[in-house]
C-alpha atoms as a PDB file:
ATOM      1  CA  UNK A   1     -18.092 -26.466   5.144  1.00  0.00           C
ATOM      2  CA  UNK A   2     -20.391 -25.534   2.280  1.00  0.00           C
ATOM      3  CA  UNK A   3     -19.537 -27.788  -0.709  1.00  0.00           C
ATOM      4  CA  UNK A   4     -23.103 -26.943  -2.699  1.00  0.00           C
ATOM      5  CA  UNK A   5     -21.993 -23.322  -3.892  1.00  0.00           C
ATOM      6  CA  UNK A   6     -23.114 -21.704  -6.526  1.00  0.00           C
ATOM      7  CA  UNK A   7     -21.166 -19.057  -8.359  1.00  0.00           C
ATOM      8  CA  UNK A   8     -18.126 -21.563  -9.163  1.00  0.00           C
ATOM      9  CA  UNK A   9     -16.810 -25.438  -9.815  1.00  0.00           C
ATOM     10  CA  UNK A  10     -15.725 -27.048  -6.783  1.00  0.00           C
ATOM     11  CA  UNK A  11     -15.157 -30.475  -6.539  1.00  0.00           C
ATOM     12  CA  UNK A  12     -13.826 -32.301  -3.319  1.00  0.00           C
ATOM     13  CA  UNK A  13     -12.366 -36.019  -3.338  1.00  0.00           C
ATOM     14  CA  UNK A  14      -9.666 -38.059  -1.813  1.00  0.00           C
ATOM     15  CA  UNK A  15      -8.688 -35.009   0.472  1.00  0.00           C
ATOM     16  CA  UNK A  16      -7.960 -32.023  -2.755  1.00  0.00           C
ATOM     17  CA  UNK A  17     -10.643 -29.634  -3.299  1.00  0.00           C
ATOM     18  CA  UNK A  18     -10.793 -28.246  -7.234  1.00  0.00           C
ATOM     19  CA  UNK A  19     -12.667 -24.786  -7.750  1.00  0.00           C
ATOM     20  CA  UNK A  20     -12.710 -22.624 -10.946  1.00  0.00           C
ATOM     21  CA  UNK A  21     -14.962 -19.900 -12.014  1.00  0.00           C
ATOM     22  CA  UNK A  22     -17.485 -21.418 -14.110  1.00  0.00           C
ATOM     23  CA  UNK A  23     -17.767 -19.257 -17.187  1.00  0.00           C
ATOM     24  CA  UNK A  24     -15.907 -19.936 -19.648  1.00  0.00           C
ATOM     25  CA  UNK A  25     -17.421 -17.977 -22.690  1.00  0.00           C
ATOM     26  CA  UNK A  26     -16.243 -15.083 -21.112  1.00  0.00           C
ATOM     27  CA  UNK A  27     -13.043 -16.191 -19.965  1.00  0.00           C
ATOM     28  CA  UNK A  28     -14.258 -16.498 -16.706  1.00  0.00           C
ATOM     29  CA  UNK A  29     -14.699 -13.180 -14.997  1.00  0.00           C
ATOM     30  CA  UNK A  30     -15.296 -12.974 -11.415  1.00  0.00           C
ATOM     31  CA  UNK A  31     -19.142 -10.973 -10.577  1.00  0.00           C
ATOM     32  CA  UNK A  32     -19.838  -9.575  -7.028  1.00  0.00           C
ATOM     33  CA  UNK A  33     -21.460 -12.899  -6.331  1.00  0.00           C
ATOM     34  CA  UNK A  34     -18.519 -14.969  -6.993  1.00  0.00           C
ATOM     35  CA  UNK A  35     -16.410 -13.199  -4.890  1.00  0.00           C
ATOM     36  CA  UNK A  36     -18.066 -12.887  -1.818  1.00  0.00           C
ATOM     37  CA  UNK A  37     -19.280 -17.034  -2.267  1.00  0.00           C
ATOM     38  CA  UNK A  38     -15.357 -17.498  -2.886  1.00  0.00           C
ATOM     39  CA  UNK A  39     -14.566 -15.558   0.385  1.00  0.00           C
ATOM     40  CA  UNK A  40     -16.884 -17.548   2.340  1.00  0.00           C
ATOM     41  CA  UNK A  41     -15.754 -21.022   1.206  1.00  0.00           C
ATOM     42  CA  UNK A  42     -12.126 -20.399   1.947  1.00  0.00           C
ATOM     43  CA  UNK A  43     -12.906 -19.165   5.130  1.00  0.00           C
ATOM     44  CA  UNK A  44     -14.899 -22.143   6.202  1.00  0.00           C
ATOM     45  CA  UNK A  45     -11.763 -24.293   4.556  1.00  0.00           C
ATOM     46  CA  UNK A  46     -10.010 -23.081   7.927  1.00  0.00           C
ATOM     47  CA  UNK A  47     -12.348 -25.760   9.508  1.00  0.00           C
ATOM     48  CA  UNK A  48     -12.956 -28.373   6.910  1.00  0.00           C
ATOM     49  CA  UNK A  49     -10.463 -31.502   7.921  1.00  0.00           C
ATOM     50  CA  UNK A  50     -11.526 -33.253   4.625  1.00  0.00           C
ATOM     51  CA  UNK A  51      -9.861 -31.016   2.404  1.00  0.00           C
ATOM     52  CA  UNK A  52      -5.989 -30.939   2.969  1.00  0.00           C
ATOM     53  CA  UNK A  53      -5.263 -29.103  -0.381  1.00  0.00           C
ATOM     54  CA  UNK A  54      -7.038 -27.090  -3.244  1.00  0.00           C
ATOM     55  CA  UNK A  55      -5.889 -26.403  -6.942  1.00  0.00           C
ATOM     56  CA  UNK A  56      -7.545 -23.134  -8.279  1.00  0.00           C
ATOM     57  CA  UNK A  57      -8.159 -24.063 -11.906  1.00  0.00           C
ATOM     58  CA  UNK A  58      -8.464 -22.678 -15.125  1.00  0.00           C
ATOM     59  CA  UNK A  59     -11.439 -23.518 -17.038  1.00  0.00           C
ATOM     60  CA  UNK A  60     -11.404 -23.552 -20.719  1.00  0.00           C
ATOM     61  CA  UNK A  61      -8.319 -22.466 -21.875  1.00  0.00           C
ATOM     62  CA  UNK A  62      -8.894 -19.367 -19.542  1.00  0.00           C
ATOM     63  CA  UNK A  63      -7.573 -18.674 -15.820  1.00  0.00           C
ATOM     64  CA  UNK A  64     -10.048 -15.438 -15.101  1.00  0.00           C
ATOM     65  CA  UNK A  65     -10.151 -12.592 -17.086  1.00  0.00           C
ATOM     66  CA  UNK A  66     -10.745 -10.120 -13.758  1.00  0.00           C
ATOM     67  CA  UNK A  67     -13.981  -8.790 -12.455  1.00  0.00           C
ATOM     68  CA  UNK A  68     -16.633  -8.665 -14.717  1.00  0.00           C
ATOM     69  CA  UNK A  69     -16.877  -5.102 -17.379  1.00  0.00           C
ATOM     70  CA  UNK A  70     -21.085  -5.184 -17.161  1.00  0.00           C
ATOM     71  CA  UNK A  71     -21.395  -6.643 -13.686  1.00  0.00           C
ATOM     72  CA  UNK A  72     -18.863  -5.277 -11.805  1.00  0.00           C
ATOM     73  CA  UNK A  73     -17.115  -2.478 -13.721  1.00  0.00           C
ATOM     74  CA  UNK A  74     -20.074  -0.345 -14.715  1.00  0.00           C
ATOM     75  CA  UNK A  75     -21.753  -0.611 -11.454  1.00  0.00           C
ATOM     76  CA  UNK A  76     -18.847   0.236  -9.466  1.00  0.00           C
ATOM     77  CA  UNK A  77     -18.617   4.019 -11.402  1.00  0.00           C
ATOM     78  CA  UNK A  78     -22.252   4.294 -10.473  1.00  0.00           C
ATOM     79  CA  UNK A  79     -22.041   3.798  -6.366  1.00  0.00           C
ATOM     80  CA  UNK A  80     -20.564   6.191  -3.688  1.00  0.00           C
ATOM     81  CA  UNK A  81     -17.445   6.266  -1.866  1.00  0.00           C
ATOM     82  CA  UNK A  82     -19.202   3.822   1.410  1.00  0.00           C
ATOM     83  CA  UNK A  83     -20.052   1.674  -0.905  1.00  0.00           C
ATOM     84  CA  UNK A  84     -17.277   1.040  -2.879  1.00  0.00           C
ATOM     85  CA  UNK A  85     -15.276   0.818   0.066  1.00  0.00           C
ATOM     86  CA  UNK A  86     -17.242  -2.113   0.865  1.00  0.00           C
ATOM     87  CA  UNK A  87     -16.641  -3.632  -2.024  1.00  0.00           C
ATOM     88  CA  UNK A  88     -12.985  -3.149  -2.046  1.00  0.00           C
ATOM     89  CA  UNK A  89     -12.489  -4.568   1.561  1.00  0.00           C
ATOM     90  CA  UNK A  90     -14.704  -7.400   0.490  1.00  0.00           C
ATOM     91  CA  UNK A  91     -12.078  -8.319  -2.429  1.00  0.00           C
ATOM     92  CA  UNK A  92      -9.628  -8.181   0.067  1.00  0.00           C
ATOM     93  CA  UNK A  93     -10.980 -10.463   2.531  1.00  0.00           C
ATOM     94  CA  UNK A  94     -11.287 -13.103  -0.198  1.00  0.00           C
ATOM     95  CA  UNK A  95      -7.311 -12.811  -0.534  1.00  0.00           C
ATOM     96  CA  UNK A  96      -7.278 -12.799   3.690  1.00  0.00           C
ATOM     97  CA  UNK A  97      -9.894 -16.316   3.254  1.00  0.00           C
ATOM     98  CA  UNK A  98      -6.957 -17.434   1.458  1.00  0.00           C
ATOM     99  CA  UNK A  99      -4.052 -16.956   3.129  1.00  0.00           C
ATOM    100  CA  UNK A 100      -5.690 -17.817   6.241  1.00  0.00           C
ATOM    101  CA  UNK A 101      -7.459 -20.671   5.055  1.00  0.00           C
ATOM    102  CA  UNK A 102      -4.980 -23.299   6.404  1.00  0.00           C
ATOM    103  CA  UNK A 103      -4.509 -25.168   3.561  1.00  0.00           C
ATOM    104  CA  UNK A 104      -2.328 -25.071   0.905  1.00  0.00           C
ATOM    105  CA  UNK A 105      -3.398 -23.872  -2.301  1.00  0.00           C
ATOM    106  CA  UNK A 106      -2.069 -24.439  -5.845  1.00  0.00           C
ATOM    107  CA  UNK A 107      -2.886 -21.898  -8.481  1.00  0.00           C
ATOM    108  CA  UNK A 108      -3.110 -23.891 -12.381  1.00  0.00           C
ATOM    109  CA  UNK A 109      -3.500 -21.095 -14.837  1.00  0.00           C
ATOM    110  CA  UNK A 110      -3.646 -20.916 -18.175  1.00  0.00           C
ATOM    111  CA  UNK A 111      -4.437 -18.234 -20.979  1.00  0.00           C
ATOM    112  CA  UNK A 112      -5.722 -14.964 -19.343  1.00  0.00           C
ATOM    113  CA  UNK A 113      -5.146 -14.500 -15.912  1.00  0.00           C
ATOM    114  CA  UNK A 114      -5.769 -10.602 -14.895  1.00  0.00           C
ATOM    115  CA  UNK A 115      -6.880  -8.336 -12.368  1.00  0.00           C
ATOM    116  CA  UNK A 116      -8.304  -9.821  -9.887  1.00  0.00           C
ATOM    117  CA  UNK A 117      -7.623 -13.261 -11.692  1.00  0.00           C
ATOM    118  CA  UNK A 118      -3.834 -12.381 -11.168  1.00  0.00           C
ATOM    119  CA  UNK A 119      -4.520 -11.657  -7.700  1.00  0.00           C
ATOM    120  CA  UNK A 120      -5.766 -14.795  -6.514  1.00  0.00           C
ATOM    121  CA  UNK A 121      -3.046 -16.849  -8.494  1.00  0.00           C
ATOM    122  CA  UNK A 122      -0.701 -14.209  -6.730  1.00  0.00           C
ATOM    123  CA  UNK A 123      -2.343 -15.031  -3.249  1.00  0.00           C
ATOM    124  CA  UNK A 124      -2.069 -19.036  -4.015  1.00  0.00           C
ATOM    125  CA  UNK A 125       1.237 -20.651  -2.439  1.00  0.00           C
ATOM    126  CA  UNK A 126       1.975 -22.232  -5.442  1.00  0.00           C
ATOM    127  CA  UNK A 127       1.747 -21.593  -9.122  1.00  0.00           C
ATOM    128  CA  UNK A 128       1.876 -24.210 -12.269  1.00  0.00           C
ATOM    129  CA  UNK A 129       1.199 -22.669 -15.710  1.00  0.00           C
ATOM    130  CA  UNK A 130       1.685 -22.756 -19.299  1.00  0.00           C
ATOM    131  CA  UNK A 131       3.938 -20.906 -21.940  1.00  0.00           C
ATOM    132  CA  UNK A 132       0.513 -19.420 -22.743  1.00  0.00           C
ATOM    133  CA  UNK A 133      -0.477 -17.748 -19.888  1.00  0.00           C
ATOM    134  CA  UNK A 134      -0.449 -14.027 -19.270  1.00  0.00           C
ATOM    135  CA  UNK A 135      -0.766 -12.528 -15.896  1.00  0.00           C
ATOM    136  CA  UNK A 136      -1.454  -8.619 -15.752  1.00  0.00           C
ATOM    137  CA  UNK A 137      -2.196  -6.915 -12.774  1.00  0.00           C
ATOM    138  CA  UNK A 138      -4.076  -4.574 -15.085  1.00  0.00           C
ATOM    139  CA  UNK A 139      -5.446  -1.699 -12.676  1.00  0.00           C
ATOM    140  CA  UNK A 140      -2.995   0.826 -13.836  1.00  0.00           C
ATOM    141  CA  UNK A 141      -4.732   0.513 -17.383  1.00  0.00           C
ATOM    142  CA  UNK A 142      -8.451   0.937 -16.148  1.00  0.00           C
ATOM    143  CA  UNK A 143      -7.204   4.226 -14.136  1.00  0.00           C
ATOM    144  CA  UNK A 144      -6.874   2.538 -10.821  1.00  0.00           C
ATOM    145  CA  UNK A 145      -3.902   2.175  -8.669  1.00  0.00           C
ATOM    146  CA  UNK A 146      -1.866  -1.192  -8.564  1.00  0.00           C
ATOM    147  CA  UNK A 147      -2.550  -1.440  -4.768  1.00  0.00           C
ATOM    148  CA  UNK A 148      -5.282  -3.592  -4.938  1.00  0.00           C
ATOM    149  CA  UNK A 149      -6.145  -6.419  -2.820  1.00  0.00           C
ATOM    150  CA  UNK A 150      -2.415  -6.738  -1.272  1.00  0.00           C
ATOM    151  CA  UNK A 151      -0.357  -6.814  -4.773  1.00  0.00           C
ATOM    152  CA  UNK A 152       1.594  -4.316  -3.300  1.00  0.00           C
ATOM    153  CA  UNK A 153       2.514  -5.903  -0.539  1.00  0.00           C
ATOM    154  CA  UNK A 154       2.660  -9.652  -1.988  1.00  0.00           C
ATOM    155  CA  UNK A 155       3.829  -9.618  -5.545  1.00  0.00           C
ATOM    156  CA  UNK A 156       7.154  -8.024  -4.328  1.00  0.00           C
ATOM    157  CA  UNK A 157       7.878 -11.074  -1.988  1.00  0.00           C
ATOM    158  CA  UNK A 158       7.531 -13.296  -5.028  1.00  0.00           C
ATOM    159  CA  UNK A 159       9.294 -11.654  -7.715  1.00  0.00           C
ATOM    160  CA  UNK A 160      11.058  -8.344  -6.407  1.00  0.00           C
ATOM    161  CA  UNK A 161      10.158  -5.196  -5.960  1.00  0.00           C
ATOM    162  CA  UNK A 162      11.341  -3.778  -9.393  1.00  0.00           C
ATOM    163  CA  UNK A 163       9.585  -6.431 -11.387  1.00  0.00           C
ATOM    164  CA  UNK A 164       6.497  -5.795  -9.434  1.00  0.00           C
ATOM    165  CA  UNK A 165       6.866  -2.121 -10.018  1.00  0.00           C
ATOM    166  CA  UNK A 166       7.481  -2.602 -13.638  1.00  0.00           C
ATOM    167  CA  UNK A 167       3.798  -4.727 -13.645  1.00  0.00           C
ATOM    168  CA  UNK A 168       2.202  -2.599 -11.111  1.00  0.00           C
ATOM    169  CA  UNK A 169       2.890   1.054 -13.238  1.00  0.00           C
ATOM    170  CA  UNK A 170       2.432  -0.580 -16.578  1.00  0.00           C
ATOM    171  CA  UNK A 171      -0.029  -2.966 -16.629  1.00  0.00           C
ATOM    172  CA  UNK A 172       1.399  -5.292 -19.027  1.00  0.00           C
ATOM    173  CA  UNK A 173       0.912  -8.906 -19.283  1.00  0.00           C
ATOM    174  CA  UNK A 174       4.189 -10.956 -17.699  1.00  0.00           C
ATOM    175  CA  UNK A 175       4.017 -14.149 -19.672  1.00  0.00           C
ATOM    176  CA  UNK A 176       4.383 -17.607 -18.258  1.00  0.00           C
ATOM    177  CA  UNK A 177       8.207 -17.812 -19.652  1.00  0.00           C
ATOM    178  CA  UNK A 178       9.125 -14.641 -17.272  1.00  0.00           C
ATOM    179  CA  UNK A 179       6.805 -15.938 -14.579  1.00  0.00           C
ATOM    180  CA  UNK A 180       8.909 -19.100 -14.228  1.00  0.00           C
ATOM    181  CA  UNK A 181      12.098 -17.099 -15.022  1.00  0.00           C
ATOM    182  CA  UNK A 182      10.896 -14.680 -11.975  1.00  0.00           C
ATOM    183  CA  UNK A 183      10.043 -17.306  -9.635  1.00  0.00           C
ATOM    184  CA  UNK A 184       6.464 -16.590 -10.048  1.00  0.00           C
ATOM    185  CA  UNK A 185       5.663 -19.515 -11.466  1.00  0.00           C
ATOM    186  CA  UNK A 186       7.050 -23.252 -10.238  1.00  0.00           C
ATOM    187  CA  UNK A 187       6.363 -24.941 -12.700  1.00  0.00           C
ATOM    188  CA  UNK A 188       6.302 -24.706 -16.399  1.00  0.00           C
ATOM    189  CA  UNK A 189       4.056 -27.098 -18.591  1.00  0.00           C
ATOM    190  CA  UNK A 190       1.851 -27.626 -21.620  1.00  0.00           C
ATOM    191  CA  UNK A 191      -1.628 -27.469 -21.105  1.00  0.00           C
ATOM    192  CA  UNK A 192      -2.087 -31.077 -21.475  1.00  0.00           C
ATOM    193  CA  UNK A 193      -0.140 -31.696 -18.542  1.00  0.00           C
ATOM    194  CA  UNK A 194      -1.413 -28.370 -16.645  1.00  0.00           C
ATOM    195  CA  UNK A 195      -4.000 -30.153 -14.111  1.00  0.00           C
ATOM    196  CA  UNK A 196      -1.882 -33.215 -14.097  1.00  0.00           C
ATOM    197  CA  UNK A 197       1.011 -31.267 -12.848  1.00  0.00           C
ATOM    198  CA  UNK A 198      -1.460 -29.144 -10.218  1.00  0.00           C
ATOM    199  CA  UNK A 199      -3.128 -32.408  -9.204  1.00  0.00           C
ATOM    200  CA  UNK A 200       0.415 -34.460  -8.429  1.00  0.00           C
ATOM    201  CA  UNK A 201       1.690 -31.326  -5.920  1.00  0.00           C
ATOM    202  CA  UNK A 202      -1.907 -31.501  -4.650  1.00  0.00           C
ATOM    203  CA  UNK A 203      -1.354 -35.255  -3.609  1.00  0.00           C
ATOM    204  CA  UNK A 204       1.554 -34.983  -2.155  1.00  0.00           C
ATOM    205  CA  UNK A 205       1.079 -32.011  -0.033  1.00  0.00           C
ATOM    206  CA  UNK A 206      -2.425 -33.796   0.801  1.00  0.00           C
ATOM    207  CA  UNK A 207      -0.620 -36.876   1.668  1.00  0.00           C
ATOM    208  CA  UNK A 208       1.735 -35.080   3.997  1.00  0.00           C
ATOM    209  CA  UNK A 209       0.952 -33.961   7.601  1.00  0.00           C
ATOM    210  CA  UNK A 210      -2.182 -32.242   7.356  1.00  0.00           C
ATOM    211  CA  UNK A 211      -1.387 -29.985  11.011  1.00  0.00           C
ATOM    212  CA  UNK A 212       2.498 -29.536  10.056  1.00  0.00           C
ATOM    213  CA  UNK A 213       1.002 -27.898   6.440  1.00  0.00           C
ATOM    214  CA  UNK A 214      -1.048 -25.866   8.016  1.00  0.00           C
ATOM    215  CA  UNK A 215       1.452 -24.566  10.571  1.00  0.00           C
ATOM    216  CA  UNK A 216       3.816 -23.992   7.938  1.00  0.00           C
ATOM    217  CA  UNK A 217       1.316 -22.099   5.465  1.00  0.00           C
ATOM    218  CA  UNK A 218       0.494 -19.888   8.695  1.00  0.00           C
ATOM    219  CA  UNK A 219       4.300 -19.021   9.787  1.00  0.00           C
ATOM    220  CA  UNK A 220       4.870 -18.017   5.849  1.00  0.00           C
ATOM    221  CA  UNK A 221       2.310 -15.447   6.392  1.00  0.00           C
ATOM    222  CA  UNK A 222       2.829 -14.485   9.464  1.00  0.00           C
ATOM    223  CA  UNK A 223       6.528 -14.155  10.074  1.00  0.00           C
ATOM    224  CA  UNK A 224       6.334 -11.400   6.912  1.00  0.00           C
ATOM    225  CA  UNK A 225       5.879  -8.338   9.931  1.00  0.00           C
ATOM    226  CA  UNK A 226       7.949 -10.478  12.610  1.00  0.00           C
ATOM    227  CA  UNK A 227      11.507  -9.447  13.027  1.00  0.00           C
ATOM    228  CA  UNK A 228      14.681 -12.427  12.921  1.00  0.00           C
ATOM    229  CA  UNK A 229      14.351 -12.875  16.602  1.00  0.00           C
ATOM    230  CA  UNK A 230      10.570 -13.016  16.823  1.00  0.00           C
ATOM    231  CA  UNK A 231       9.948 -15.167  13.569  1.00  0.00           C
ATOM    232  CA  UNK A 232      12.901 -17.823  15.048  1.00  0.00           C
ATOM    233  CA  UNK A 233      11.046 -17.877  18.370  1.00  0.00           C
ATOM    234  CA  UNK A 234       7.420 -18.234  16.713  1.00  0.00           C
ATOM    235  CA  UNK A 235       8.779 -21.173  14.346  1.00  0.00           C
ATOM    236  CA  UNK A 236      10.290 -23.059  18.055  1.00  0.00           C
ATOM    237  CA  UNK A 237       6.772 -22.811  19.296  1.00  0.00           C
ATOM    238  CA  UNK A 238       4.889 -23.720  16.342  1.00  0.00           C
ATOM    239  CA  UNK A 239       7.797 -26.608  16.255  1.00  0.00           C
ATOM    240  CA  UNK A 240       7.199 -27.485  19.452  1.00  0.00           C
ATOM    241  CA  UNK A 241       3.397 -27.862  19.030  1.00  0.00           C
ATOM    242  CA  UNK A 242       4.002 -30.307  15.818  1.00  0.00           C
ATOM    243  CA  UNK A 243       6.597 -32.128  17.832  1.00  0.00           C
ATOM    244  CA  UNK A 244       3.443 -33.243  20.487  1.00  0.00           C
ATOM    245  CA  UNK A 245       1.245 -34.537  17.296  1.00  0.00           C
ATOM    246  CA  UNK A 246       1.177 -38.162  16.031  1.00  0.00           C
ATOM    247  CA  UNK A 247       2.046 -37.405  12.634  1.00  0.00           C
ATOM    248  CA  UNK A 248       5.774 -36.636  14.011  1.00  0.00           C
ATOM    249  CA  UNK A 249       5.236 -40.213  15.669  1.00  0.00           C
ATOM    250  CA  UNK A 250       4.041 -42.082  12.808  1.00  0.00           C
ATOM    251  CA  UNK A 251       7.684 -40.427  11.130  1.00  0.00           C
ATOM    252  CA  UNK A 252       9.853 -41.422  13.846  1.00  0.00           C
ATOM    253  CA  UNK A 253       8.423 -45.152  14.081  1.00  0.00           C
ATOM    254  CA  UNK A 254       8.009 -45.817  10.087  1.00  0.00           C
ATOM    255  CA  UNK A 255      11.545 -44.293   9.862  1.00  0.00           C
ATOM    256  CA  UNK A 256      12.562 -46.851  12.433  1.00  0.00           C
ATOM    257  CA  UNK A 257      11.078 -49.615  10.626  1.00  0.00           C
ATOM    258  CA  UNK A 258      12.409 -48.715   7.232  1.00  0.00           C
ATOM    259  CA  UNK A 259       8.766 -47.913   5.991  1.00  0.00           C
ATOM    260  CA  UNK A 260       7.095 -44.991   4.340  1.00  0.00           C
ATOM    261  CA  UNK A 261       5.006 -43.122   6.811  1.00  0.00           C
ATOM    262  CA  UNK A 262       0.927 -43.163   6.390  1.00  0.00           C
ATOM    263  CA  UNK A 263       0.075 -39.098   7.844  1.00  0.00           C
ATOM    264  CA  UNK A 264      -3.309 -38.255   9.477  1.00  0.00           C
ATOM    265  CA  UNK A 265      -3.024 -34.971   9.679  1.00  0.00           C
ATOM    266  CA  UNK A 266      -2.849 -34.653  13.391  1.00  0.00           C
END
């Protein structure tokens, strides 16, 4: 996969990948660039068997502050309906990139985190903050609709669909003591121990079986349209298919021998 991008931090070593938008001064607001390079990384993740986990970071006391007033904003009012279409769809596919990217993905946000900054801690599969943070799904307040990029499909399966509503329609900021309240956030800590906290899930979801992760991280997403009978039979196939890898092996025989077990992620 790419690892010399351009429009964002992203460091890779020991098996965690760390991106975060890369401008800090601004609170680091997302430009058409960065999205579409951010799209394209996670979906090469799906093939990458270096990285077995990412944190999404925040960057200087800032999560992301949304796409960008001058570079996105006042463009957008100037183009026609094709071609903010395209643009819209292209947002969305870097929320698709991550849920399909196979890999979990760990969301550390601090300070602002709005529009499509809450989005992509929303599409992460797990969230650490701090009391500081403040999440708006702010579309409602620039005259858009709260459907954007999936919220309205997503944000209800994490916190309900009243408190979703009650973002969605306002536009207010949920802080980082409801978001752990509301099971939107897992964890709650002080932004000294922010990335510390990110980076121990990190290692040991990385240190866990790679194929097993993956297989779980695609059954989340995909048993959402699958009814009780069809998401029970998809889980004994994709059970099935980790029972034939070594990883479940390596468990069995360390288990055995009263030792922890080393994964490989196949």
């Amino acid at each position: 996969m790419r690892k010399d991008v351009t429009h964002f931090k992203c460091d890779i070593e020991d098996g965690i990948a760390v991106v975060a938008l890369d401008r800090p001064d601004r609170k680091n607001p997302l430009t058409f660039e960065s999205y579409a390079e951010l799209r394209d990384w996670f979906r090469d993740l799906h093939y990458d068997d270096e990285v077995k986990a990412v944190v999404f970071a925040s960057n200087g006391g800032n999560f992301s502050s949304g796409g960008d007033v001058h570079d996105i904003i006042g463009p957008l009012t100037k183009m026609s309906m094709k071609e903010l279409l395209t643009f819209t769809r292209m947002t969305g596919d870097l929320v698709k990139a991550m849920v399909n990217c196979g890999k979990p993905i760990i969301a550390a946000v601090d300070g602002v985190c709005a529009g499509a900054g809450a989005i992509i801690s929303m599409a992460s599969d797990l969230r650490v903050a701090t009391p500081e943070a403040k999440t708006a799904f702010l579309f409602n307040r620039v005259g858009l609709a709260g459907c954007d990029m999936g919220a309205c499909a997503i944000l209800p399966r994490i916190i309900g669909q009243g408190r979703a509503a009650e973002l969605l329609y306002l536009g207010r900021a949920m802080t980082g003591e409801e978001g752990h309240a509301w099971g939107y956030f897992n964890r709650l800590v002080s932004a000294d121990y922010l990335m510390g906290e990110a980076m121990k899930l990190a290692r040991r979801i990385a240190d866990g079986p790679g194929f097993a992760n993956m297989m779980t991280k695609t059954m989340l997403a995909q048993e959402w349209c699958m009814s009780i009978e069809q998401a029970i039979e998809a889980e004994a196939q994709a059970q099935a298919i980790c029972m034939q890898g070594q990883d479940f092996h390596r468990a069995y025989h360390a288990f055995v021998a009263k030792e922890k077990p080393v994964f490989e992620g196949d």
